[in-house]
C-alpha atoms as a PDB file:
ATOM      1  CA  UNK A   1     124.979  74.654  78.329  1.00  0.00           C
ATOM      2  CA  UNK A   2     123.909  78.127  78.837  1.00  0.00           C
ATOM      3  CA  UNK A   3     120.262  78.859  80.242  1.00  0.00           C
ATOM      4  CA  UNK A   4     120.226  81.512  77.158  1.00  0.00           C
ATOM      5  CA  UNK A   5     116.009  81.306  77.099  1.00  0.00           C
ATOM      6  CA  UNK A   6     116.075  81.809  80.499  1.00  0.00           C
ATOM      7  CA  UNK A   7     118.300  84.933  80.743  1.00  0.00           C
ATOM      8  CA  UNK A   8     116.676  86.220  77.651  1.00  0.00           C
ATOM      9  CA  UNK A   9     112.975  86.187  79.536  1.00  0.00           C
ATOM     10  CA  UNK A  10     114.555  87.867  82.363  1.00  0.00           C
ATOM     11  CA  UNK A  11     116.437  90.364  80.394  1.00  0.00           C
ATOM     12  CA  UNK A  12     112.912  91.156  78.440  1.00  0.00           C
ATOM     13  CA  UNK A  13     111.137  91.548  81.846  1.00  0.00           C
ATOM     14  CA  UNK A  14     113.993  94.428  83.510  1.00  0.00           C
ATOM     15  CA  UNK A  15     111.631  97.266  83.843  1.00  0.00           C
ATOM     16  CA  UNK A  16     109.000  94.547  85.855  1.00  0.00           C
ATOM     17  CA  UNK A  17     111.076  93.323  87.891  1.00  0.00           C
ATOM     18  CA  UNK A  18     112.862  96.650  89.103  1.00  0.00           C
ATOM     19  CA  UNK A  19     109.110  97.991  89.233  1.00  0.00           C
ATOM     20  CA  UNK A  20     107.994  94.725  91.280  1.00  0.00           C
ATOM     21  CA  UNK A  21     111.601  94.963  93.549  1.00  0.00           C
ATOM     22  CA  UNK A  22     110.390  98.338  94.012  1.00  0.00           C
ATOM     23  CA  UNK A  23     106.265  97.889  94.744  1.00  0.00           C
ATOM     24  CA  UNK A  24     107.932  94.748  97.667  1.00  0.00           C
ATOM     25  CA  UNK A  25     111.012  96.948  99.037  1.00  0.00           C
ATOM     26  CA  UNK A  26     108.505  99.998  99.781  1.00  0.00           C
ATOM     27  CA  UNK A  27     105.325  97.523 101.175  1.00  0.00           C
ATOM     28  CA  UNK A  28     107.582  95.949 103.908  1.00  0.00           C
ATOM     29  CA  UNK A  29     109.489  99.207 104.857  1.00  0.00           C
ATOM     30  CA  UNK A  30     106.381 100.875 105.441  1.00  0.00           C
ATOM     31  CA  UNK A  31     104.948  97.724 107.620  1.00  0.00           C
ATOM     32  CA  UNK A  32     108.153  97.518 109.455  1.00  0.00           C
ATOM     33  CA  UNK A  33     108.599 101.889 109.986  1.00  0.00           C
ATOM     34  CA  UNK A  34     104.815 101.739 111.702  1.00  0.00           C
ATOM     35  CA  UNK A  35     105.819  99.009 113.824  1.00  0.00           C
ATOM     36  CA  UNK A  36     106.880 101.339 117.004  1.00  0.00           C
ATOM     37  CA  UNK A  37     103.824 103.131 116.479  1.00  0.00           C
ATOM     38  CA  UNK A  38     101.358  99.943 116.803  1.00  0.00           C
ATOM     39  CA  UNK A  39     103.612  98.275 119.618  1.00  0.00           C
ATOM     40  CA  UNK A  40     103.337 101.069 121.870  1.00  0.00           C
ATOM     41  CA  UNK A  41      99.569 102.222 121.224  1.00  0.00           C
ATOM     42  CA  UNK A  42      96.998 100.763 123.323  1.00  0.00           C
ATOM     43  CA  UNK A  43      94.543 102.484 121.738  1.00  0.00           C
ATOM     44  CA  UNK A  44      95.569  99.930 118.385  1.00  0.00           C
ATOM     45  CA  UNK A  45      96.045  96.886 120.343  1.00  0.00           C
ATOM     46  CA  UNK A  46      92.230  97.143 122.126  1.00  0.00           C
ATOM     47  CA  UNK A  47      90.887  97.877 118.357  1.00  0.00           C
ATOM     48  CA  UNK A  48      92.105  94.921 116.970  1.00  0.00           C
ATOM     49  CA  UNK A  49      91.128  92.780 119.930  1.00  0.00           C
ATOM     50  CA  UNK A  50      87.404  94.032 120.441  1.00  0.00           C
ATOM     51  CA  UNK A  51      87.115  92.904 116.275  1.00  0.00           C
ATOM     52  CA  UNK A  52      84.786  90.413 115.685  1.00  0.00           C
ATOM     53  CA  UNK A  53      86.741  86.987 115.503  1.00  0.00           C
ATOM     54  CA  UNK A  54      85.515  85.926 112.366  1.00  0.00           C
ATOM     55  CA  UNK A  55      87.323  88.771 110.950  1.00  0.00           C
ATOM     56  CA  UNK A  56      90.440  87.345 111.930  1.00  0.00           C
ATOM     57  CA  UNK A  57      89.842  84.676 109.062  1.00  0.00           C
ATOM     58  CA  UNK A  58      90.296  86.870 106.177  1.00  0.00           C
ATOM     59  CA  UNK A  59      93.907  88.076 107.796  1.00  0.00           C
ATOM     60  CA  UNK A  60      95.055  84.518 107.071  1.00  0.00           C
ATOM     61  CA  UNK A  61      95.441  81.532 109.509  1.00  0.00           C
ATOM     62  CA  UNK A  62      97.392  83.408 112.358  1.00  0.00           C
ATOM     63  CA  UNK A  63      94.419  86.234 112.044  1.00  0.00           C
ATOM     64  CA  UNK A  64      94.968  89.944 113.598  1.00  0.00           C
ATOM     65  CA  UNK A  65      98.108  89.854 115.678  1.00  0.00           C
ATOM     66  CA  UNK A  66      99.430  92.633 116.796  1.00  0.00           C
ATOM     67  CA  UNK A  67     101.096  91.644 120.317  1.00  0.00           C
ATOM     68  CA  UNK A  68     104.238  90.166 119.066  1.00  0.00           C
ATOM     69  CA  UNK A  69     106.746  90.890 116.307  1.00  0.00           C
ATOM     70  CA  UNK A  70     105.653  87.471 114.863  1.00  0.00           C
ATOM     71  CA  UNK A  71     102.037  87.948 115.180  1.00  0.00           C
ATOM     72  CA  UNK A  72     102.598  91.737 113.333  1.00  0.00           C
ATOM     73  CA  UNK A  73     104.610  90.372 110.658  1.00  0.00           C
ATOM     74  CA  UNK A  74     101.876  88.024 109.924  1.00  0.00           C
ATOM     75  CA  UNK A  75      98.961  90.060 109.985  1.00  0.00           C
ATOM     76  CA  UNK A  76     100.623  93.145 107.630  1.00  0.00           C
ATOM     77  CA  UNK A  77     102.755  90.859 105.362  1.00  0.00           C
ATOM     78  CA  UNK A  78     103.140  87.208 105.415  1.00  0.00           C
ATOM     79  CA  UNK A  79      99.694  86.268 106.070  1.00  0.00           C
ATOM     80  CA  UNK A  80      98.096  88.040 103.193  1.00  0.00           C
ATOM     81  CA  UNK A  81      99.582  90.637 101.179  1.00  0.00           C
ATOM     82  CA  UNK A  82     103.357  89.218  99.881  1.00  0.00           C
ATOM     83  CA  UNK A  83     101.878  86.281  98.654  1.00  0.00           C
ATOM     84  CA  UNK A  84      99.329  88.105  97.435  1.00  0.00           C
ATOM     85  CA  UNK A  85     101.519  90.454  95.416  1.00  0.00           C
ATOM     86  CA  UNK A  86     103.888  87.550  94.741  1.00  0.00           C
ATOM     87  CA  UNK A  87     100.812  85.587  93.759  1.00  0.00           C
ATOM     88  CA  UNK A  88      99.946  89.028  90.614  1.00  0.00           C
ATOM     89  CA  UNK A  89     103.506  89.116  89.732  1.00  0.00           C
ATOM     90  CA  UNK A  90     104.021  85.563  88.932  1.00  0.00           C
ATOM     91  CA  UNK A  91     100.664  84.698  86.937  1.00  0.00           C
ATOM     92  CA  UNK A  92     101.291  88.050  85.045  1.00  0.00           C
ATOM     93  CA  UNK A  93     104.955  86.141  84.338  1.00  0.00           C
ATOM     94  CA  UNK A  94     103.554  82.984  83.912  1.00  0.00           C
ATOM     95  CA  UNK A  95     100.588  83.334  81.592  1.00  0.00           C
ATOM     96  CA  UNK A  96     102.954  85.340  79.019  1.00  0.00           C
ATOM     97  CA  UNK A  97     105.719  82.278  79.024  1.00  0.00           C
ATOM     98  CA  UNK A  98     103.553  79.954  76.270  1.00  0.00           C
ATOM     99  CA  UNK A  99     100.263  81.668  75.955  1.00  0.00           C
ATOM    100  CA  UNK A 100     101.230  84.838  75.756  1.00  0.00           C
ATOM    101  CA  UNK A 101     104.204  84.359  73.221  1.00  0.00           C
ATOM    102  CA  UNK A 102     102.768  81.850  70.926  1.00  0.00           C
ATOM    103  CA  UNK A 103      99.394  84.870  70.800  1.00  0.00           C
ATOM    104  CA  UNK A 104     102.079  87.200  69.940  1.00  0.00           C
ATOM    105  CA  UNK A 105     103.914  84.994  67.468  1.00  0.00           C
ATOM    106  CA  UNK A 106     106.952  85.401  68.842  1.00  0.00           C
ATOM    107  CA  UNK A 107     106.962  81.476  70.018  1.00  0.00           C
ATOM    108  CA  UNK A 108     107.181  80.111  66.675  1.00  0.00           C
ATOM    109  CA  UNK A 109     110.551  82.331  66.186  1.00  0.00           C
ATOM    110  CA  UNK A 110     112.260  80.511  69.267  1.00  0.00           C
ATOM    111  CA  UNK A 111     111.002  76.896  68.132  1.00  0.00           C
ATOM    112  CA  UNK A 112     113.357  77.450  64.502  1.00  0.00           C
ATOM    113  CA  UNK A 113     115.722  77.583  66.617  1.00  0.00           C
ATOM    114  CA  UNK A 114     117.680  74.374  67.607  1.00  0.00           C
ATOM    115  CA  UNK A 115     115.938  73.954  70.556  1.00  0.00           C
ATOM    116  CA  UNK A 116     113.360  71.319  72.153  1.00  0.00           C
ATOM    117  CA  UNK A 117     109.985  72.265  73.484  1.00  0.00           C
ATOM    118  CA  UNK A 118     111.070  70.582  76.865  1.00  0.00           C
ATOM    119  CA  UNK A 119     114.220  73.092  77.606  1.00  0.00           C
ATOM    120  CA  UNK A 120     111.935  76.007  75.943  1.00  0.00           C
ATOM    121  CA  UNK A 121     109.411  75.416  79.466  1.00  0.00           C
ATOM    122  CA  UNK A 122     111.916  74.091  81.878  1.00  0.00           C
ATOM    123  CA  UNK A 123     114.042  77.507  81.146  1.00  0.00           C
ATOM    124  CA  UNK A 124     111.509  79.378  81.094  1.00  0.00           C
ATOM    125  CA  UNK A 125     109.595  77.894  84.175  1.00  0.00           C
ATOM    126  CA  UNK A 126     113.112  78.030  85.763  1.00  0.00           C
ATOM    127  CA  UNK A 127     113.329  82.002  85.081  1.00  0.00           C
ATOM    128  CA  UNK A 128     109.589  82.468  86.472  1.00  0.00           C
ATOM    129  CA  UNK A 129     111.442  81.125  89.655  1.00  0.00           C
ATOM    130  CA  UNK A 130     114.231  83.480  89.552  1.00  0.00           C
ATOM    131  CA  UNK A 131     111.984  86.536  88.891  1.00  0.00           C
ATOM    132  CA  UNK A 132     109.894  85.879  91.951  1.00  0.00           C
ATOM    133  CA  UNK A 133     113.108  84.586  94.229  1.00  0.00           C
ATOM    134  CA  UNK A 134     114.413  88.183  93.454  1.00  0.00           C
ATOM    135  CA  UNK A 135     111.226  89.698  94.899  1.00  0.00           C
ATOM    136  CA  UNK A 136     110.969  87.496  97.843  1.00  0.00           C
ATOM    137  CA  UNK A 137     114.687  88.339  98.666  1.00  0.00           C
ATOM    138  CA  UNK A 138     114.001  91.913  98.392  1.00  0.00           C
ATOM    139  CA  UNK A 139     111.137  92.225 101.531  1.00  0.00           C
ATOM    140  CA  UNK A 140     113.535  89.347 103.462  1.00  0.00           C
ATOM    141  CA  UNK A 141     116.556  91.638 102.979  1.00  0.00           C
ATOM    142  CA  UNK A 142     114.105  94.956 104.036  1.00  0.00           C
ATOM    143  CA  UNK A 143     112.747  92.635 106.997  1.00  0.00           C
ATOM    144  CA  UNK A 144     116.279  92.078 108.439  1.00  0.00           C
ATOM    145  CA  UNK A 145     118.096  95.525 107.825  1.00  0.00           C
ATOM    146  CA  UNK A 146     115.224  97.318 109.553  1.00  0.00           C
ATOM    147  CA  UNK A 147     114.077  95.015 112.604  1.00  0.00           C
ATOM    148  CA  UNK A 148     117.543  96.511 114.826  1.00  0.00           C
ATOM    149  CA  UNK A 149     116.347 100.085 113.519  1.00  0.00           C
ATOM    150  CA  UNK A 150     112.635 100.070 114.761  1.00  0.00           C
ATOM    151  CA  UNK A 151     113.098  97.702 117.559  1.00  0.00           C
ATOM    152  CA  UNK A 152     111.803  94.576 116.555  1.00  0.00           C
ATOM    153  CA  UNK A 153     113.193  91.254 117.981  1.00  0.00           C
ATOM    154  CA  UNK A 154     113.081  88.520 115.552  1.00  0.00           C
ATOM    155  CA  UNK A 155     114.745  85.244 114.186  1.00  0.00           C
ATOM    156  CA  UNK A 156     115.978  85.750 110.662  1.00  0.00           C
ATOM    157  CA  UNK A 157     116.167  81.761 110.089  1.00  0.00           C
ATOM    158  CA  UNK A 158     112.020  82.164 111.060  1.00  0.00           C
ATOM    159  CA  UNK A 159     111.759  85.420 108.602  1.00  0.00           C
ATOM    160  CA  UNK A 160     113.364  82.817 105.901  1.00  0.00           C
ATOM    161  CA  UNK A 161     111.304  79.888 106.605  1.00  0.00           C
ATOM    162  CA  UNK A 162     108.413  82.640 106.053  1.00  0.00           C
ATOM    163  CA  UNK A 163     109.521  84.155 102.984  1.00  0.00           C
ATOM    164  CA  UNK A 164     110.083  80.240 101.773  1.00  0.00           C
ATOM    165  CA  UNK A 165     106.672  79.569 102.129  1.00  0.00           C
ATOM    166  CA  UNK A 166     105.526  82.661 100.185  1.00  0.00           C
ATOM    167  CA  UNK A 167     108.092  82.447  97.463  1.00  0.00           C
ATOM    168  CA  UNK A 168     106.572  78.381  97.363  1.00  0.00           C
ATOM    169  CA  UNK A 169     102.882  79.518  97.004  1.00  0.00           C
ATOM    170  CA  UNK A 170     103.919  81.808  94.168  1.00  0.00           C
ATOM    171  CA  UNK A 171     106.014  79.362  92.147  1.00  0.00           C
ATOM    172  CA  UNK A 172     102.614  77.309  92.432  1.00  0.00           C
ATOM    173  CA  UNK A 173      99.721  79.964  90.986  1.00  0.00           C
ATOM    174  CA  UNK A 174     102.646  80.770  88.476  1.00  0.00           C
ATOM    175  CA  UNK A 175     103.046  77.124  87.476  1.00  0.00           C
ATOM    176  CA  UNK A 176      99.542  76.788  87.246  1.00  0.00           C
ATOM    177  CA  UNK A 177      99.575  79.324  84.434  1.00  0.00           C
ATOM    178  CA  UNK A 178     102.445  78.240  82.586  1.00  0.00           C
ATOM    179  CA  UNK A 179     100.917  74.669  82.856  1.00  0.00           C
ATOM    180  CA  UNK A 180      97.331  76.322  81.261  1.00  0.00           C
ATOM    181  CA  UNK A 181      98.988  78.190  78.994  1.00  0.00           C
ATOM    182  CA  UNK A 182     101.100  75.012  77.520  1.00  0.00           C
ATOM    183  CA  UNK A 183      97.537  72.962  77.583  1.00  0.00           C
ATOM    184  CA  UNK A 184      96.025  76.167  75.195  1.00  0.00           C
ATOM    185  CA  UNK A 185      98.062  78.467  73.662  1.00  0.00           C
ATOM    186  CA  UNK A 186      96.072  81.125  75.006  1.00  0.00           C
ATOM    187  CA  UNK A 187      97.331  83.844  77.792  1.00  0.00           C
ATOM    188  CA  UNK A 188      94.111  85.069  78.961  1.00  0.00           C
ATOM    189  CA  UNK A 189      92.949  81.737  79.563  1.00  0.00           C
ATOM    190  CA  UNK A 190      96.572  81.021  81.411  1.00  0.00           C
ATOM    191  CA  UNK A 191      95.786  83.992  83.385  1.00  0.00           C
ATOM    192  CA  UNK A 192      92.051  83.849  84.041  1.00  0.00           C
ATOM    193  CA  UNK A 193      92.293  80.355  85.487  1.00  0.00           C
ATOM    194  CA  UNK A 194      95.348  80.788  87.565  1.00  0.00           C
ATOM    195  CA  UNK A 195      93.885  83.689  89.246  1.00  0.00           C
ATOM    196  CA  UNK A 196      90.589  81.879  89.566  1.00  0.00           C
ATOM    197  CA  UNK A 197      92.492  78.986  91.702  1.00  0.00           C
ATOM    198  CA  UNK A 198      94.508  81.547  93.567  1.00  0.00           C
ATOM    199  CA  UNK A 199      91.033  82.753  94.528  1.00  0.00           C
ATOM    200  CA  UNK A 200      89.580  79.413  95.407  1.00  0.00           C
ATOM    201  CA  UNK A 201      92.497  78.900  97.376  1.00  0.00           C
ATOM    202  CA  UNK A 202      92.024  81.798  99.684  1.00  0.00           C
ATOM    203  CA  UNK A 203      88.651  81.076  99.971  1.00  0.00           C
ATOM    204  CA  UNK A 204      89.311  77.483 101.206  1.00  0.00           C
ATOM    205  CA  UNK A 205      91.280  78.909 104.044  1.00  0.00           C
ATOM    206  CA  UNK A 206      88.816  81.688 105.040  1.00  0.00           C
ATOM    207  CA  UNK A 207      85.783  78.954 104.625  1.00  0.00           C
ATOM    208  CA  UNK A 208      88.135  76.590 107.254  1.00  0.00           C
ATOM    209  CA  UNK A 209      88.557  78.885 109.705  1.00  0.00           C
ATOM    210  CA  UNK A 210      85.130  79.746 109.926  1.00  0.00           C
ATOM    211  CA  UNK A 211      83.540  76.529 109.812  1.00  0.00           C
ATOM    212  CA  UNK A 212      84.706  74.213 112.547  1.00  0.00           C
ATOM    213  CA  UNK A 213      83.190  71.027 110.372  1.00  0.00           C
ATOM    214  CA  UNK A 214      84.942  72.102 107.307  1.00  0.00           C
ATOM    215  CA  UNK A 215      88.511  72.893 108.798  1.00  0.00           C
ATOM    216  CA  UNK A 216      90.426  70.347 106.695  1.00  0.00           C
ATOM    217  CA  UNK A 217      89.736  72.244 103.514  1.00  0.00           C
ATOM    218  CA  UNK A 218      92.625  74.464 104.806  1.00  0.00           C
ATOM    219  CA  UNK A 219      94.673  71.589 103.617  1.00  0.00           C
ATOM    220  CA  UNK A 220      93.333  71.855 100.052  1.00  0.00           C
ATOM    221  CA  UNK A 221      95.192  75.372 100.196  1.00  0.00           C
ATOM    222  CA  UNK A 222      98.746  76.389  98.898  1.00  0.00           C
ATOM    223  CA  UNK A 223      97.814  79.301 100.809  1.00  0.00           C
ATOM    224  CA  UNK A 224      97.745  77.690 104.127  1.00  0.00           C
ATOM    225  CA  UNK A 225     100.152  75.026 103.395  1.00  0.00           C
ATOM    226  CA  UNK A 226     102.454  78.002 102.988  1.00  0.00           C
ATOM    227  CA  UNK A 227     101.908  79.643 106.203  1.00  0.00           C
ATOM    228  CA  UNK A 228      98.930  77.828 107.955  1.00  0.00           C
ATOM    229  CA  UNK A 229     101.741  77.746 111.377  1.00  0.00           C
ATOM    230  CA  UNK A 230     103.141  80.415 111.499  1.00  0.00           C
ATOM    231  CA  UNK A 231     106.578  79.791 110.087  1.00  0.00           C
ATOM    232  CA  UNK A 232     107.732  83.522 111.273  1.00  0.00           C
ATOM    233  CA  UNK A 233     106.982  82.400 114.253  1.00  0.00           C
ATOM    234  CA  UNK A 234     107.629  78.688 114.445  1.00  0.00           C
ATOM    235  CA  UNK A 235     110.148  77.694 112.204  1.00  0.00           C
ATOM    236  CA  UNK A 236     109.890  75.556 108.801  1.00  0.00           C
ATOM    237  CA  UNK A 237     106.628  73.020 108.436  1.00  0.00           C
ATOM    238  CA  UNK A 238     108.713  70.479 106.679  1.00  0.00           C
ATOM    239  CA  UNK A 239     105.262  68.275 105.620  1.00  0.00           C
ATOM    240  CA  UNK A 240     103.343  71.941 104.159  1.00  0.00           C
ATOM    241  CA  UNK A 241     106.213  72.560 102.401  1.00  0.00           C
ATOM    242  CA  UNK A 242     107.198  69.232 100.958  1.00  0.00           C
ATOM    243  CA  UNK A 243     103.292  69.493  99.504  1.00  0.00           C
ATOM    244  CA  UNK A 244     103.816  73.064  98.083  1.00  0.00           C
ATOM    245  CA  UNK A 245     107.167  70.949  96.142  1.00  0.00           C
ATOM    246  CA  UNK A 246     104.989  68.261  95.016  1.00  0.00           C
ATOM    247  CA  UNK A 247     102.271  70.062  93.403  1.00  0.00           C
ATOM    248  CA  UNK A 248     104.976  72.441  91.688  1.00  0.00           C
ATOM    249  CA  UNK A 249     107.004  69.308  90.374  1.00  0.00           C
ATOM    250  CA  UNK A 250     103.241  68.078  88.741  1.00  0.00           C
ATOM    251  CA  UNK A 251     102.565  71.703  87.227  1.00  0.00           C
ATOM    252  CA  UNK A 252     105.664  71.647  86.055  1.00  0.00           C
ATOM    253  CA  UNK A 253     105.432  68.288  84.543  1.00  0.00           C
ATOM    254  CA  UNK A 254     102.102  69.015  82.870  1.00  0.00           C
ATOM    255  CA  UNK A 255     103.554  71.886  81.202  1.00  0.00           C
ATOM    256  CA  UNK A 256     106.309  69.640  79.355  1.00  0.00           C
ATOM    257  CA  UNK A 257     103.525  67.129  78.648  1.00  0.00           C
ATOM    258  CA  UNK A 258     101.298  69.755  77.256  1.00  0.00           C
ATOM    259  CA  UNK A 259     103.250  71.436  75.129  1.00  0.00           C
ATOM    260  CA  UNK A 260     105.347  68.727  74.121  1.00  0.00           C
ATOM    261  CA  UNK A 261     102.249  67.185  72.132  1.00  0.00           C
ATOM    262  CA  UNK A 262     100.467  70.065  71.436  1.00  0.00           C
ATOM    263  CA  UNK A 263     100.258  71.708  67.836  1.00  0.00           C
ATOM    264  CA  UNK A 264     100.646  75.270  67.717  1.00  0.00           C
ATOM    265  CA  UNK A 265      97.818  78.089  66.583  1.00  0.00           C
ATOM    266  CA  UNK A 266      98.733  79.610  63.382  1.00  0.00           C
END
C-alpha cells in the first residue's frame, strides 16, 4: 500500500520545506564559517568567560562554550536554536494536519474517500517526521562538509547522535499538536498549546540549572532529555532518548484515539 496521504502532505508543503531546508542550510553555515574567527580570538573567549554564570542557563544545559568544537557547536546550534527552529517548523506542520484541515474543510473531502481515520493520522504523523528528518539532515550534512574547510575537528557519529536528539524533540512539540488538534478540530488551539509546552519545556531546563533544589525538573524536559549531555560531545544517551520515543509513541497514540471517536465540526 502506497503512503499516498503522506506524499500528498509533503507534496502540498514544497515551497516550506525548500524555504525551511534553506532558513537550516544558511543558520549552520554561518555558525560553522565564524568558527576560525571565535577559536582564535581571545578577546571572544575572555567575554564569554567573565559572563555571569547564570547566563549560561538560557544557552541550554552545556551553557556558553566556546573552547572546544563540541562546546561551540552547542552553544550556536544544538543547544538552542535547531531545535528551536525545528521546534516552529514542526508545530506550524503539525497543527495544520487535523485542525487546520478539518477548519478549512478540506478534511471532510479525504474522509469520502476509502480511507480510515487511523491511516489518515499515522500517514500524516509519519510525513510530519519526514518533513523535519529532511531539515535535520540538511544542518548534519552542512556540519560535516564544512568542519575539514574551517578547521574544526569533530566526530560525525557525535554530530548524528546530536542532530538525533533535536530531530526527537521536534517530532515531540509536533506530536503534541497533531495530538491537540485530533482532541479539537481546531488549529489555533493545536498550535497555541504546543508552543505553550515547548515554552514550559525550556523553562524547566533554565529553572534547573539555576536552582540547585529544583535540578530534576530538567528531567521533565524534551529539551534536556534531547541534549541535557552533550551528545556532540559524548555520544548517544540511550535512557534520554528512549524517553523522547516513549512520549512520541503516547502523542501519537492519543491522536488515533482522539480522532478516531471524535465527530467532526460542520
Amino acid at each position: 500500500m502506497r503512503p499516498d496521504i503522506a506524499l500528498r502532505f509533503l507534496a502540498d508543503r514544497r515551497r516550506a520545506e525548500l524555504g525551511w531546508s534553506f532558513g537550516f542550510f544558511a543558520y549552520t553555515a554561518l555558525m560553522m564559517a565564524l568558527w576560525p574567527t571565535i577559536r582564535d580570538s581571545e578577546g571572544y573567549q575572555n567575554a564569554a568567560a567573565d559572563l555571569p554564570e547564570a547566563f549560561d542557563a538560557f544557552f541550554g544545559p552545556g551553557g556558553i562554550d566556546l573552547g572546544s568544537p563540541g562546546g561551540y557547536l552547542n552553544t550556536y546550534l544544538f543547544g538552542m536554536m535547531l531545535p528551536l527552529m525545528l521546534i516552529v517548523a514542526g508545530i506550524s506542520g503539525g497543527a495544520s494536519i487535523i485542525g487546520g484541515e478539518e477548519e478549512d474543510g478540506t478534511l471532510e473531502l479525504l474522509l469520502s474517500h476509502p480511507v480510515s481515520r487511523r491511516r489518515v493520522v499515522v500517514e500524516k504523523a509519519g510525513a510530519i517526521v519526514g518533513y523535519l528528518l529532511l531539515f535535520v539532515i540538511v544542518a548534519f550534512a552542512t556540519i560535516v562538509a564544512l568542519a575539514p574547510i574551517v578547521d574544526m575537528e569533530i566526530s560525525v557519529g557525535n554530530v548524528a547522535a546530536a542532530s538525533l536528539g533535536t530531530l526527537l524533540v521536534g517530532i515531540v512539540y509536533s506530536l503534541a499538536a497533531v495530538a491537540v488538534g485530533a482532541f479539537t478540530g481546531r488549529r489555533g488551539s493545536a498550535a497555541g498549546l504546543a508552543g505553550g509546552l515547548a515554552g514550559l519545556g525550556y523553562l524547566l531546563q533554565v529553572v534547573a540549572e539555576l536552582a540547585d533544589g529544583l535540578s530534576w525538573l530538567r528531567l521533565l524536559s524534551p529539551l534536556y532529555l534531547a541534549n541535557g549531555t552533550s551528545p556532540v560531545e559524548n555520544g548517544v544517551p540511550a535512557g534520554d532518548f528512549a524517553a523522547l520515543i516513549g512520549i512520541v509513541v503516547v502523542l501519537a497514540a492519543l491522536a488515533v484515539v482522539a480522532f478516531d471517536r471524535r465527530d467532526l465540526r460542520a
